[in-house]
PDB file of N, CA and C in Angstrom:
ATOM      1  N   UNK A   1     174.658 166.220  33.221  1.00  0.00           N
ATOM      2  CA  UNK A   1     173.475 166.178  34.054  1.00  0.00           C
ATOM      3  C   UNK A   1     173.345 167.545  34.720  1.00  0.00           C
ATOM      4  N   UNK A   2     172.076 168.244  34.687  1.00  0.00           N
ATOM      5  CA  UNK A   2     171.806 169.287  35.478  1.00  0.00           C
ATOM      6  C   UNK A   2     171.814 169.119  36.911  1.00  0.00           C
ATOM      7  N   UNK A   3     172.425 170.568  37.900  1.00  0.00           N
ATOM      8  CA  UNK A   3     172.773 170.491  38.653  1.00  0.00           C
ATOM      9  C   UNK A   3     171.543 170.095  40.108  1.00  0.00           C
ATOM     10  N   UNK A   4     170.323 170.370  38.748  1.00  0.00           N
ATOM     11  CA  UNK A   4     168.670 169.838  39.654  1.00  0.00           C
ATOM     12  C   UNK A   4     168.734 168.684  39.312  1.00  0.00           C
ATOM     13  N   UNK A   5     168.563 168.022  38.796  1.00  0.00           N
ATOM     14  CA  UNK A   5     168.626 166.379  38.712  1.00  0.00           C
ATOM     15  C   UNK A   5     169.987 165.709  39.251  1.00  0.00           C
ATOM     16  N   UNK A   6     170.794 166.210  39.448  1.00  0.00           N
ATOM     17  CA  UNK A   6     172.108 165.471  40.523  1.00  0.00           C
ATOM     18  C   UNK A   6     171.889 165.515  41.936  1.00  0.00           C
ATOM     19  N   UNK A   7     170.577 166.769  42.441  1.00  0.00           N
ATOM     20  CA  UNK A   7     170.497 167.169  43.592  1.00  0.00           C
ATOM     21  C   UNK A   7     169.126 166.215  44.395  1.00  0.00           C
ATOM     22  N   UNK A   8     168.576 165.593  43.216  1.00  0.00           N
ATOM     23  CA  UNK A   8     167.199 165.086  43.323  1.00  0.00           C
ATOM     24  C   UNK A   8     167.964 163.604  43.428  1.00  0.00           C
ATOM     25  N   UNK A   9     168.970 163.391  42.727  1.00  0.00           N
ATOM     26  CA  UNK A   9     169.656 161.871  42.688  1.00  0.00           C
ATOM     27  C   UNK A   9     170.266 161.358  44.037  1.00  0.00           C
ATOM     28  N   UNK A  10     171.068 162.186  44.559  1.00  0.00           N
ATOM     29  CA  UNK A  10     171.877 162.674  45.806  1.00  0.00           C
ATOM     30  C   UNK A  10     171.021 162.596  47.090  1.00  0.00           C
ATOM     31  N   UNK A  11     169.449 163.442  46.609  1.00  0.00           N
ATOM     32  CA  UNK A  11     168.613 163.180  47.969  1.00  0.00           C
ATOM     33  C   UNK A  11     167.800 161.712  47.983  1.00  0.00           C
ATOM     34  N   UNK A  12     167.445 161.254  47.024  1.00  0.00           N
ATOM     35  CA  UNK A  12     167.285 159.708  47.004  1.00  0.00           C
ATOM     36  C   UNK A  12     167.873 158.806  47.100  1.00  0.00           C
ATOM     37  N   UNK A  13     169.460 158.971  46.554  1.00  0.00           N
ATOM     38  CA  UNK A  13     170.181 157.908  47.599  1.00  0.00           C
ATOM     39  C   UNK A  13     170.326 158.313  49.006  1.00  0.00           C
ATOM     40  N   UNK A  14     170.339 159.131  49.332  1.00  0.00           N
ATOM     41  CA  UNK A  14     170.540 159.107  51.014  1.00  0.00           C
ATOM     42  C   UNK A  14     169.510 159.064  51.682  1.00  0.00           C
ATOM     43  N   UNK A  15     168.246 159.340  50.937  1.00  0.00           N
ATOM     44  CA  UNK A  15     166.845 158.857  51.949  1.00  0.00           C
ATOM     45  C   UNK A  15     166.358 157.359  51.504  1.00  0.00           C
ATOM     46  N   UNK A  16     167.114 156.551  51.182  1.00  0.00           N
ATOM     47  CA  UNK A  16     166.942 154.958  51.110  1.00  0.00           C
ATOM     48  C   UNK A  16     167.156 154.125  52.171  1.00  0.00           C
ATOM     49  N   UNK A  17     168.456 154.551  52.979  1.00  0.00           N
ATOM     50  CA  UNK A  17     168.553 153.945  54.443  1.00  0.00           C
ATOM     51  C   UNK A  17     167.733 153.967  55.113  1.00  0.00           C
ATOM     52  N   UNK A  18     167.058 155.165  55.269  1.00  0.00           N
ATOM     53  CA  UNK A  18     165.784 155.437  55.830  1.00  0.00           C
ATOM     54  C   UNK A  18     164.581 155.048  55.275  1.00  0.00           C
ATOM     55  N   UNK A  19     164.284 154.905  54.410  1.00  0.00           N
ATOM     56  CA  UNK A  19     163.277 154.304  54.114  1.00  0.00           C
ATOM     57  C   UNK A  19     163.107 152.567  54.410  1.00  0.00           C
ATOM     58  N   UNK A  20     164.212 151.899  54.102  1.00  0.00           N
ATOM     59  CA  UNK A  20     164.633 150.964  54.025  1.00  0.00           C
ATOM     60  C   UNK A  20     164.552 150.445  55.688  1.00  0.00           C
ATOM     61  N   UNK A  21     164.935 151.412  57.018  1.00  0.00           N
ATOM     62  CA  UNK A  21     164.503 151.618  58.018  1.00  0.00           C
ATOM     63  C   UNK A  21     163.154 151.158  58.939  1.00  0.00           C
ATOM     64  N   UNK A  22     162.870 152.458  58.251  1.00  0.00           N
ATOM     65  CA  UNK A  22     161.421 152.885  58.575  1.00  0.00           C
ATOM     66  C   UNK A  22     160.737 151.393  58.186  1.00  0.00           C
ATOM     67  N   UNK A  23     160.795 150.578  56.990  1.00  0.00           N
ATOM     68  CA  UNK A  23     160.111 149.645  56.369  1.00  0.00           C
ATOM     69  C   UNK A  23     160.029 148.130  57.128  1.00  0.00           C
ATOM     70  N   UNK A  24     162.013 148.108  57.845  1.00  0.00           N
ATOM     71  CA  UNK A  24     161.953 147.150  58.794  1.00  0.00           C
ATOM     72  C   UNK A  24     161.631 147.030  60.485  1.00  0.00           C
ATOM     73  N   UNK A  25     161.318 148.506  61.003  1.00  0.00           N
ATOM     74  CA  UNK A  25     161.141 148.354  62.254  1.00  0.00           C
ATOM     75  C   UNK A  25     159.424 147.908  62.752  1.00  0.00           C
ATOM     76  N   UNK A  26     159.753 147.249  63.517  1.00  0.00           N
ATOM     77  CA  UNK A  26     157.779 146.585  63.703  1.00  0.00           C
ATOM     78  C   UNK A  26     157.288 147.735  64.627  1.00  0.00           C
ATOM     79  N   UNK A  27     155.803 147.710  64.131  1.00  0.00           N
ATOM     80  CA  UNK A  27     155.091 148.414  64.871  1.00  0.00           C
ATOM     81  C   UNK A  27     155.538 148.536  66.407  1.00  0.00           C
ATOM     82  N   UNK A  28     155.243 147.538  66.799  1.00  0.00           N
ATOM     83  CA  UNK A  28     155.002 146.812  68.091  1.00  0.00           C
ATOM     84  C   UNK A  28     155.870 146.059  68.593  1.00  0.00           C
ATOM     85  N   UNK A  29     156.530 145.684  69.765  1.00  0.00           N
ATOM     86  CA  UNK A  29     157.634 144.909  70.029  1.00  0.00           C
ATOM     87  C   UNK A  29     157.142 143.437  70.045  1.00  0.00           C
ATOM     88  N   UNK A  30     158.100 142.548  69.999  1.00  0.00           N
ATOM     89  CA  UNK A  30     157.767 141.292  69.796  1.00  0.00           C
ATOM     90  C   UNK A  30     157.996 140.406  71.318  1.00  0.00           C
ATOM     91  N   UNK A  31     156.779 139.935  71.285  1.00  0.00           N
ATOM     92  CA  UNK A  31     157.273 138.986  72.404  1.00  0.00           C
ATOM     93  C   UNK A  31     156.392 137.463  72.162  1.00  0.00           C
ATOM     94  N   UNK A  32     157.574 136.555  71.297  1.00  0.00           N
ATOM     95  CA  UNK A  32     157.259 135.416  71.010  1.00  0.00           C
ATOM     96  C   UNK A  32     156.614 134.323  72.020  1.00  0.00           C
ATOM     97  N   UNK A  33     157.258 134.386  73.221  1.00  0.00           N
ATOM     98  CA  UNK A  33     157.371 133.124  74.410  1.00  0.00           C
ATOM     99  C   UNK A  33     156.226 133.747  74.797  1.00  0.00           C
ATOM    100  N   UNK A  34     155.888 134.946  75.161  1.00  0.00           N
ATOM    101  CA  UNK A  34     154.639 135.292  75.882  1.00  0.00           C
ATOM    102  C   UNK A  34     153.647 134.723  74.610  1.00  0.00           C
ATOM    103  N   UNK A  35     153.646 134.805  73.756  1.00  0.00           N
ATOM    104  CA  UNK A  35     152.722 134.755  72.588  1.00  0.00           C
ATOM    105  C   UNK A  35     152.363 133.071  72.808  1.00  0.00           C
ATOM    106  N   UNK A  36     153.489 132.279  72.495  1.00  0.00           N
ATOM    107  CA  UNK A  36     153.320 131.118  72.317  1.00  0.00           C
ATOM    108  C   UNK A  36     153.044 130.611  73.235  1.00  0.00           C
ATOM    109  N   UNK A  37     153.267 131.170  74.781  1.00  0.00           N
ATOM    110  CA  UNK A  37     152.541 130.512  76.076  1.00  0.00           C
ATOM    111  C   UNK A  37     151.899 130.778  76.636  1.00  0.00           C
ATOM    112  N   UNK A  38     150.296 131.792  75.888  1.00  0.00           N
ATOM    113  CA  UNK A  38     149.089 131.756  75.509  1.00  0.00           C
ATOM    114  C   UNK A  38     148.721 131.321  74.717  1.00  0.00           C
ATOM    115  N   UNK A  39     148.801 131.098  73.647  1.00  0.00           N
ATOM    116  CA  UNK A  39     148.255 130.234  72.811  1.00  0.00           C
ATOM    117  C   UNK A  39     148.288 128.329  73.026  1.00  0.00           C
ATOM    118  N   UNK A  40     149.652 127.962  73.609  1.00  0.00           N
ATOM    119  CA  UNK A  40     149.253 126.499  75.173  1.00  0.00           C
ATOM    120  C   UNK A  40     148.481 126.457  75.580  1.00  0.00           C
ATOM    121  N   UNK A  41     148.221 127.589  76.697  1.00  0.00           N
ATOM    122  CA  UNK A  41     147.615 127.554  77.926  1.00  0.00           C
ATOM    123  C   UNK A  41     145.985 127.474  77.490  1.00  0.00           C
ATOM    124  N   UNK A  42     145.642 128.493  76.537  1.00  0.00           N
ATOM    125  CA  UNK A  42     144.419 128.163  76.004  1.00  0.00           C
ATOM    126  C   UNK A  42     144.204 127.385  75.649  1.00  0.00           C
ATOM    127  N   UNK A  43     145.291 126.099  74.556  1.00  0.00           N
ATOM    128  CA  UNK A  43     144.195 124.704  73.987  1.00  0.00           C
ATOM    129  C   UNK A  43     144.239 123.931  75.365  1.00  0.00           C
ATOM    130  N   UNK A  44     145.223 124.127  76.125  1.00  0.00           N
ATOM    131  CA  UNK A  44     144.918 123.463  77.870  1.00  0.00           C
ATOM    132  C   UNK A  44     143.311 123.095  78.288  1.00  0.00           C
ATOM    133  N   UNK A  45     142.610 125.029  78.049  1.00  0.00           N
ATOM    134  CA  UNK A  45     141.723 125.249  78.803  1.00  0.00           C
ATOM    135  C   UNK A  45     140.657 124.550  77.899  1.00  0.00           C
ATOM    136  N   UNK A  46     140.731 124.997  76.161  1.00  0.00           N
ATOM    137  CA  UNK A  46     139.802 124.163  75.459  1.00  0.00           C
ATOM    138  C   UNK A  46     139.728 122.450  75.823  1.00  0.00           C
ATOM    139  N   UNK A  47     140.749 122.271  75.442  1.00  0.00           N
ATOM    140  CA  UNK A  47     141.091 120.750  76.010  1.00  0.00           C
ATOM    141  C   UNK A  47     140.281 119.863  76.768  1.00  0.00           C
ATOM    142  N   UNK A  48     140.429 120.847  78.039  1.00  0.00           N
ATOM    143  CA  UNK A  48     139.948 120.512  79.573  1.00  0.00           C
ATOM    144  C   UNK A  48     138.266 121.010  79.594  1.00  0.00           C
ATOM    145  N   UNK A  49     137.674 121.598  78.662  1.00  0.00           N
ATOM    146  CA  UNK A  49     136.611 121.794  78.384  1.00  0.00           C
ATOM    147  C   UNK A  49     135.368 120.493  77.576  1.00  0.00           C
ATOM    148  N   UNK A  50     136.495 120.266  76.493  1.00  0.00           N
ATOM    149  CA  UNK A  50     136.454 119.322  75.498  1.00  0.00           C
ATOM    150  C   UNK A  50     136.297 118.080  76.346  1.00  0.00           C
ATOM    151  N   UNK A  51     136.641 117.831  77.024  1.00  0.00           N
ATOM    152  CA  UNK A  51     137.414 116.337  77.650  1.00  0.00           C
ATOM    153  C   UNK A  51     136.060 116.525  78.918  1.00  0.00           C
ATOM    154  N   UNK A  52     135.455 117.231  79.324  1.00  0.00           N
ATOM    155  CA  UNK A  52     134.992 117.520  80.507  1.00  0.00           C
ATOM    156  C   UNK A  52     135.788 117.663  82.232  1.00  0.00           C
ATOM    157  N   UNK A  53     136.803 117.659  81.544  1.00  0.00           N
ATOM    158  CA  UNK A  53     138.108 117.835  83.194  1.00  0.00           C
ATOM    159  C   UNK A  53     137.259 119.291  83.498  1.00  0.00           C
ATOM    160  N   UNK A  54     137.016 120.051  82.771  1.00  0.00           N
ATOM    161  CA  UNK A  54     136.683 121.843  83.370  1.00  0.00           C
ATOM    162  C   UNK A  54     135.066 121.776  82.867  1.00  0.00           C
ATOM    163  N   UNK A  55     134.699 122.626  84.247  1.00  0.00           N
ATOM    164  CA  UNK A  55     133.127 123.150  84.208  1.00  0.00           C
ATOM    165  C   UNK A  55     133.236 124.392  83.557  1.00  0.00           C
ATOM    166  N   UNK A  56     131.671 124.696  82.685  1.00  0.00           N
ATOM    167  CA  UNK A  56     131.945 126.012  82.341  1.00  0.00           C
ATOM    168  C   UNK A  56     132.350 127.421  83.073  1.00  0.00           C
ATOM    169  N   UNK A  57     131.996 127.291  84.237  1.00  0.00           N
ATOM    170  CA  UNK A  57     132.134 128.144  85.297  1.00  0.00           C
ATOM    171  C   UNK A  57     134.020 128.288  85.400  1.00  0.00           C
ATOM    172  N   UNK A  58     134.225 127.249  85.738  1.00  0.00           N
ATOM    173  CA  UNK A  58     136.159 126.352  85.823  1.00  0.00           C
ATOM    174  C   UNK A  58     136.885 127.590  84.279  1.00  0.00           C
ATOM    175  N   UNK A  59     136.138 127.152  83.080  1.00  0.00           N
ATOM    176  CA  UNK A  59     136.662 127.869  82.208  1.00  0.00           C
ATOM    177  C   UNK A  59     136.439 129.307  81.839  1.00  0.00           C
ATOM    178  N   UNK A  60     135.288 129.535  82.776  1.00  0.00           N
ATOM    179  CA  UNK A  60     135.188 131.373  82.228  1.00  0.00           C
ATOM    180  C   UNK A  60     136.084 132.251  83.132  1.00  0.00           C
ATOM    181  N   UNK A  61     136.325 131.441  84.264  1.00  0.00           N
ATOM    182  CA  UNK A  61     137.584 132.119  85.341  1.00  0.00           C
ATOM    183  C   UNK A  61     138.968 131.889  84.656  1.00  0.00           C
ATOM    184  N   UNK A  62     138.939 130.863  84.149  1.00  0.00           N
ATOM    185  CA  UNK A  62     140.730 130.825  83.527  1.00  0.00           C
ATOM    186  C   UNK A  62     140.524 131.556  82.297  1.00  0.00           C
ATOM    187  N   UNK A  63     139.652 131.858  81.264  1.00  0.00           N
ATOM    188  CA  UNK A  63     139.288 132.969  80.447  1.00  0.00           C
ATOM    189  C   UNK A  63     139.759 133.917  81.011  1.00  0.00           C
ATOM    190  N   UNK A  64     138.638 134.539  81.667  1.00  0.00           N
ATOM    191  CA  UNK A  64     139.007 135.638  82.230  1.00  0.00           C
ATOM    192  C   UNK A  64     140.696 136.384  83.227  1.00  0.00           C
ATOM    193  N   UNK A  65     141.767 135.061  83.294  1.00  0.00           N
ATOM    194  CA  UNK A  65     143.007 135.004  84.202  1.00  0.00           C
ATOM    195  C   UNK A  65     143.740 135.191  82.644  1.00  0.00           C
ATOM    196  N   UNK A  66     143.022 134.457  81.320  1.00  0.00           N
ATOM    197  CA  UNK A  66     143.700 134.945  80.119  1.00  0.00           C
ATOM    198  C   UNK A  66     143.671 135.919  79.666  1.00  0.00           C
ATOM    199  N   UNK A  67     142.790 136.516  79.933  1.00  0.00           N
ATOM    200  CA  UNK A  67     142.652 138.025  79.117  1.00  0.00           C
ATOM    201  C   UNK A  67     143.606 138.831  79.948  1.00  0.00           C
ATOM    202  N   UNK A  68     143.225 138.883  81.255  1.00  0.00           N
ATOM    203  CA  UNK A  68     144.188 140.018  82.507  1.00  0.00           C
ATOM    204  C   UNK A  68     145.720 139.678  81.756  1.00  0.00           C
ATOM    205  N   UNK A  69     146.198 138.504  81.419  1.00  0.00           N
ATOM    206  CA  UNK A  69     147.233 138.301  80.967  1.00  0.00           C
ATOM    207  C   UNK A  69     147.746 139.148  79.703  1.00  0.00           C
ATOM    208  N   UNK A  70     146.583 138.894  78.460  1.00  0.00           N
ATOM    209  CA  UNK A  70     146.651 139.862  77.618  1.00  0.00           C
ATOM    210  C   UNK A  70     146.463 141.126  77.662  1.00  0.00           C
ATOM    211  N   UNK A  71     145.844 141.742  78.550  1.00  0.00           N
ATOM    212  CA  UNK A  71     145.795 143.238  79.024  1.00  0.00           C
ATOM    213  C   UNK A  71     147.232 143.820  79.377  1.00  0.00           C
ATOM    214  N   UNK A  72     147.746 142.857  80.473  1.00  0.00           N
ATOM    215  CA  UNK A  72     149.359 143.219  80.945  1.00  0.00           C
ATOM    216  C   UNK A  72     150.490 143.200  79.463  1.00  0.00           C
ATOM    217  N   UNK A  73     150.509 142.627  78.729  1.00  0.00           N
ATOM    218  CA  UNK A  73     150.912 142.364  77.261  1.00  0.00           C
ATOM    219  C   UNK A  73     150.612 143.414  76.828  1.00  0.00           C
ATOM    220  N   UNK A  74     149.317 143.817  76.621  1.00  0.00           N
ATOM    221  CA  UNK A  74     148.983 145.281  75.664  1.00  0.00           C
ATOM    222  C   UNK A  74     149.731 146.444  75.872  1.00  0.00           C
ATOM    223  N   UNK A  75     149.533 146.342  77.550  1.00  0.00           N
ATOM    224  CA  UNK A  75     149.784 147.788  78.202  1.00  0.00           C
ATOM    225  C   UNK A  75     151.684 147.575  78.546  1.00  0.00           C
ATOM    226  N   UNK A  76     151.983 146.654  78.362  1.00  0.00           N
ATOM    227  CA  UNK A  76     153.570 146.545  78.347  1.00  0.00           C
ATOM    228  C   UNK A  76     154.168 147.029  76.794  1.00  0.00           C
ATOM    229  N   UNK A  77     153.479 146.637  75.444  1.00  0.00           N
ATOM    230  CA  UNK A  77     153.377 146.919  74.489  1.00  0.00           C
ATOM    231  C   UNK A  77     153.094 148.835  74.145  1.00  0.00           C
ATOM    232  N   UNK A  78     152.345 149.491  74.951  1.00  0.00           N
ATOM    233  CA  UNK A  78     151.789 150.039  74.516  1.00  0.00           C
ATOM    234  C   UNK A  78     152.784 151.530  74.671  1.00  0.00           C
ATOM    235  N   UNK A  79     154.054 151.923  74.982  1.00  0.00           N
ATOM    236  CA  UNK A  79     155.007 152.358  74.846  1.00  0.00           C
ATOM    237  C   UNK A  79     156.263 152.442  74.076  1.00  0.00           C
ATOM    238  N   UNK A  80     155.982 151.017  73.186  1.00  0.00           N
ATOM    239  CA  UNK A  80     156.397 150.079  72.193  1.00  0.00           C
ATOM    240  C   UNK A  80     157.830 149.520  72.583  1.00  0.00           C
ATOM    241  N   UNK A  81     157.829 149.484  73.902  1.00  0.00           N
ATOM    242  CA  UNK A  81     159.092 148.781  74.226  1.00  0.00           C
ATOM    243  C   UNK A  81     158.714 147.604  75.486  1.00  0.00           C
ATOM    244  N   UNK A  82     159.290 146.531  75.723  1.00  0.00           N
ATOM    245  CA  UNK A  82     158.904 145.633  76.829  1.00  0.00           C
ATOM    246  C   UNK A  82     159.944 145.856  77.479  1.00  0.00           C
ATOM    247  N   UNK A  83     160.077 145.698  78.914  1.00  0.00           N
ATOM    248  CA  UNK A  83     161.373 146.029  79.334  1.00  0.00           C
ATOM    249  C   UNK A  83     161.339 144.609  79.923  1.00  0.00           C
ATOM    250  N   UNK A  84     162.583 143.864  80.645  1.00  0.00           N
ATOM    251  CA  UNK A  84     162.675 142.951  81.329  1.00  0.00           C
ATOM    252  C   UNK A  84     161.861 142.844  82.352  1.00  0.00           C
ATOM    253  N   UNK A  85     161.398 144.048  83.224  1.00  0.00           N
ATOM    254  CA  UNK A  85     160.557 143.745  84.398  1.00  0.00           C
ATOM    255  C   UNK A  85     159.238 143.570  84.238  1.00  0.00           C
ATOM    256  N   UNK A  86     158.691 143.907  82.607  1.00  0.00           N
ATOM    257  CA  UNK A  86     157.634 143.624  82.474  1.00  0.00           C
ATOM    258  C   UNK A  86     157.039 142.722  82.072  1.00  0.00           C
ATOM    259  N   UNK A  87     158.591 141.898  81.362  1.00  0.00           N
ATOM    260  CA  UNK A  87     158.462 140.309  81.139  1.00  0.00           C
ATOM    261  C   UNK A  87     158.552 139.420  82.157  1.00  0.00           C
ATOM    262  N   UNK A  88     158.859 139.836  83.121  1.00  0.00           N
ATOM    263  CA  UNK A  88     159.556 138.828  84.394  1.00  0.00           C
ATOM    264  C   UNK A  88     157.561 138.966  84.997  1.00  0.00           C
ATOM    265  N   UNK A  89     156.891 140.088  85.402  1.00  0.00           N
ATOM    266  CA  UNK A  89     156.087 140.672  85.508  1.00  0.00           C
ATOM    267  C   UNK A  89     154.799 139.502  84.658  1.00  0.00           C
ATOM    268  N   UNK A  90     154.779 139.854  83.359  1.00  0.00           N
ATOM    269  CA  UNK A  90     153.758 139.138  82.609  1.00  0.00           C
ATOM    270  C   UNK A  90     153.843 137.467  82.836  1.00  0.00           C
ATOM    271  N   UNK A  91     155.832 137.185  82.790  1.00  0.00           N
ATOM    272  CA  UNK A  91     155.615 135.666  83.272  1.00  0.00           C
ATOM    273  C   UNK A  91     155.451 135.244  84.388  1.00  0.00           C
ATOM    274  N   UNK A  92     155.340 136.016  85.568  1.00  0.00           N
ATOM    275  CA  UNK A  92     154.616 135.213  86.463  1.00  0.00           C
ATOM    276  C   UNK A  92     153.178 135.260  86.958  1.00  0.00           C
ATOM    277  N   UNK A  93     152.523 135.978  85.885  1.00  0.00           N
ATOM    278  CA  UNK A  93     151.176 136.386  85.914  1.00  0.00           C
ATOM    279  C   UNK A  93     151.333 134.879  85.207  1.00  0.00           C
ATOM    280  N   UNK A  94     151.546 134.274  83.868  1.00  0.00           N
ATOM    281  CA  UNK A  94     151.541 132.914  83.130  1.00  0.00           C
ATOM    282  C   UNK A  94     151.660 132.238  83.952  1.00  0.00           C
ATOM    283  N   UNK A  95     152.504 132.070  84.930  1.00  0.00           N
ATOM    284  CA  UNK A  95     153.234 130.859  85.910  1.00  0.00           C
ATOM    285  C   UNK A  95     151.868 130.762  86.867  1.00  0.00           C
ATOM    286  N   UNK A  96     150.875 131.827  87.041  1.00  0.00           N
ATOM    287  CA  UNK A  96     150.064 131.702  88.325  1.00  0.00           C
ATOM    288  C   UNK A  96     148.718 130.523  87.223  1.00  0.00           C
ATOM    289  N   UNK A  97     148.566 131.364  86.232  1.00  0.00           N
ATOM    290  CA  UNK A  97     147.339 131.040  85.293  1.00  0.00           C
ATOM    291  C   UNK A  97     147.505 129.290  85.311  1.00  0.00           C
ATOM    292  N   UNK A  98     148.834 129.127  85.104  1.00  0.00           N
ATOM    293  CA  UNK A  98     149.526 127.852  84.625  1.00  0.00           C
ATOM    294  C   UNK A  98     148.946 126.711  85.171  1.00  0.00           C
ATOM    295  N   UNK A  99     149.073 127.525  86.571  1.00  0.00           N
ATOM    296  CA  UNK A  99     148.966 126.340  87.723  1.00  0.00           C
ATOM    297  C   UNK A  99     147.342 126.345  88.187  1.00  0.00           C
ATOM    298  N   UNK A 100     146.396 127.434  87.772  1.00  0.00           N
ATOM    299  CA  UNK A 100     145.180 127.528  88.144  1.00  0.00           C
ATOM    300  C   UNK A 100     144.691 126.342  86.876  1.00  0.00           C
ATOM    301  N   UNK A 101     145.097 126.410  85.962  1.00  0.00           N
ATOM    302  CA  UNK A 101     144.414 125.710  84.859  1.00  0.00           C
ATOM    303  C   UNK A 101     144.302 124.144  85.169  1.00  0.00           C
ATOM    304  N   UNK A 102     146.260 123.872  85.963  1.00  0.00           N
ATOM    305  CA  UNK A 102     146.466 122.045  86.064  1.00  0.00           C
ATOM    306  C   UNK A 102     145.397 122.005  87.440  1.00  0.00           C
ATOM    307  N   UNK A 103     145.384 123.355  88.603  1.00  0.00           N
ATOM    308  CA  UNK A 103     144.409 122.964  89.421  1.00  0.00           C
ATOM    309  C   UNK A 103     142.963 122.185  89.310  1.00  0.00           C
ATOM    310  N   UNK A 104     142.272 123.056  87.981  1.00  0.00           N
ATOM    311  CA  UNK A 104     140.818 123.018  87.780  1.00  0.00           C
ATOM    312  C   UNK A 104     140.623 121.721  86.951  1.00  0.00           C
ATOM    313  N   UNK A 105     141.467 121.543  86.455  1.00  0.00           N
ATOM    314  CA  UNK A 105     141.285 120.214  85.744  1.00  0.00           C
ATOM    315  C   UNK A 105     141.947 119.388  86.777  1.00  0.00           C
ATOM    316  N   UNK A 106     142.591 119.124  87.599  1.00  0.00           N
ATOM    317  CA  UNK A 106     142.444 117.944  88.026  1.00  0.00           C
ATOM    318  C   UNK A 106     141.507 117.999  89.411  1.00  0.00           C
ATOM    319  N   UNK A 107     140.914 118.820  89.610  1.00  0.00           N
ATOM    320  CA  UNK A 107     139.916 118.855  90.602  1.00  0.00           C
ATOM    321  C   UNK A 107     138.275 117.934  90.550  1.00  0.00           C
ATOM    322  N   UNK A 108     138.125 117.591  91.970  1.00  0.00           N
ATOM    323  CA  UNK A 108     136.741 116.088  91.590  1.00  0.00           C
ATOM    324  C   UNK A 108     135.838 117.046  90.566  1.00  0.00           C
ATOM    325  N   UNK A 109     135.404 118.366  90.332  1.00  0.00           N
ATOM    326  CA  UNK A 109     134.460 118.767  89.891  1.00  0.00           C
ATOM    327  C   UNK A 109     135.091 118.617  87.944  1.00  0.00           C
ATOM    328  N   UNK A 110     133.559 117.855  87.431  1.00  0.00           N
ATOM    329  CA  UNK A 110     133.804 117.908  85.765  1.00  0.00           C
ATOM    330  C   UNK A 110     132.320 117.925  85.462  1.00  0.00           C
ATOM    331  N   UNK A 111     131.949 118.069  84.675  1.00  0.00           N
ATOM    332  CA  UNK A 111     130.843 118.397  83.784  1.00  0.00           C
ATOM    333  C   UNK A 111     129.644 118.112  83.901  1.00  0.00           C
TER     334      UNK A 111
END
């Protein structure tokens, strides 16, 4: 084998780790529990829409307490690392939404 084709062999096995790398790291960091406890909280709000427990007014404010939620998510994301304080941070932004949602639905006002 020529000493150019051993050198071309040599640099492709050692740029495979790396590639192999590069291929498994995610864009974006993952944050499952935040994920999955928006996607709750919303069929909550549909729910409570559906059912008439929430006025439309009732649901464009807990909308709108969902999105601020997803904004804090983006912008925790958007360094591509979450740190603990920004999870502790985003979940008690969830914990407030949580309790605005069981508020509005069980409140005398429905549809």
């Amino acid at each position: 084998m020529s000493k150019f084709k051993t050198s071309i062999a040599a640099l492709v096995i050692a740029a495979l780790p790396a590639i192999a790398f590069a291929q498994a790291a995610p864009a974006t960091p993952a944050t499952p529990r935040i994920d999955q406890r928006q996607v709750e909280q919303q069929k909550r709000i549909d729910q409570g829409v559906k059912s008439g427990e929430l006025t439309g007014h009732e649901a464009a404010k807990l909308e709108k307490g969902q999105a601020k939620v997803q904004r804090m998510e983006a912008k925790a994301k958007a360094d591509g690392v979450v740190t603990a304080k920004e999870r502790r941070k985003i979940t008690r932004e969830q914990d407030k939404q949580s309790k605005r949602i069981a508020h509005e639905k069980h409140d005398a006002q429905t549809k």
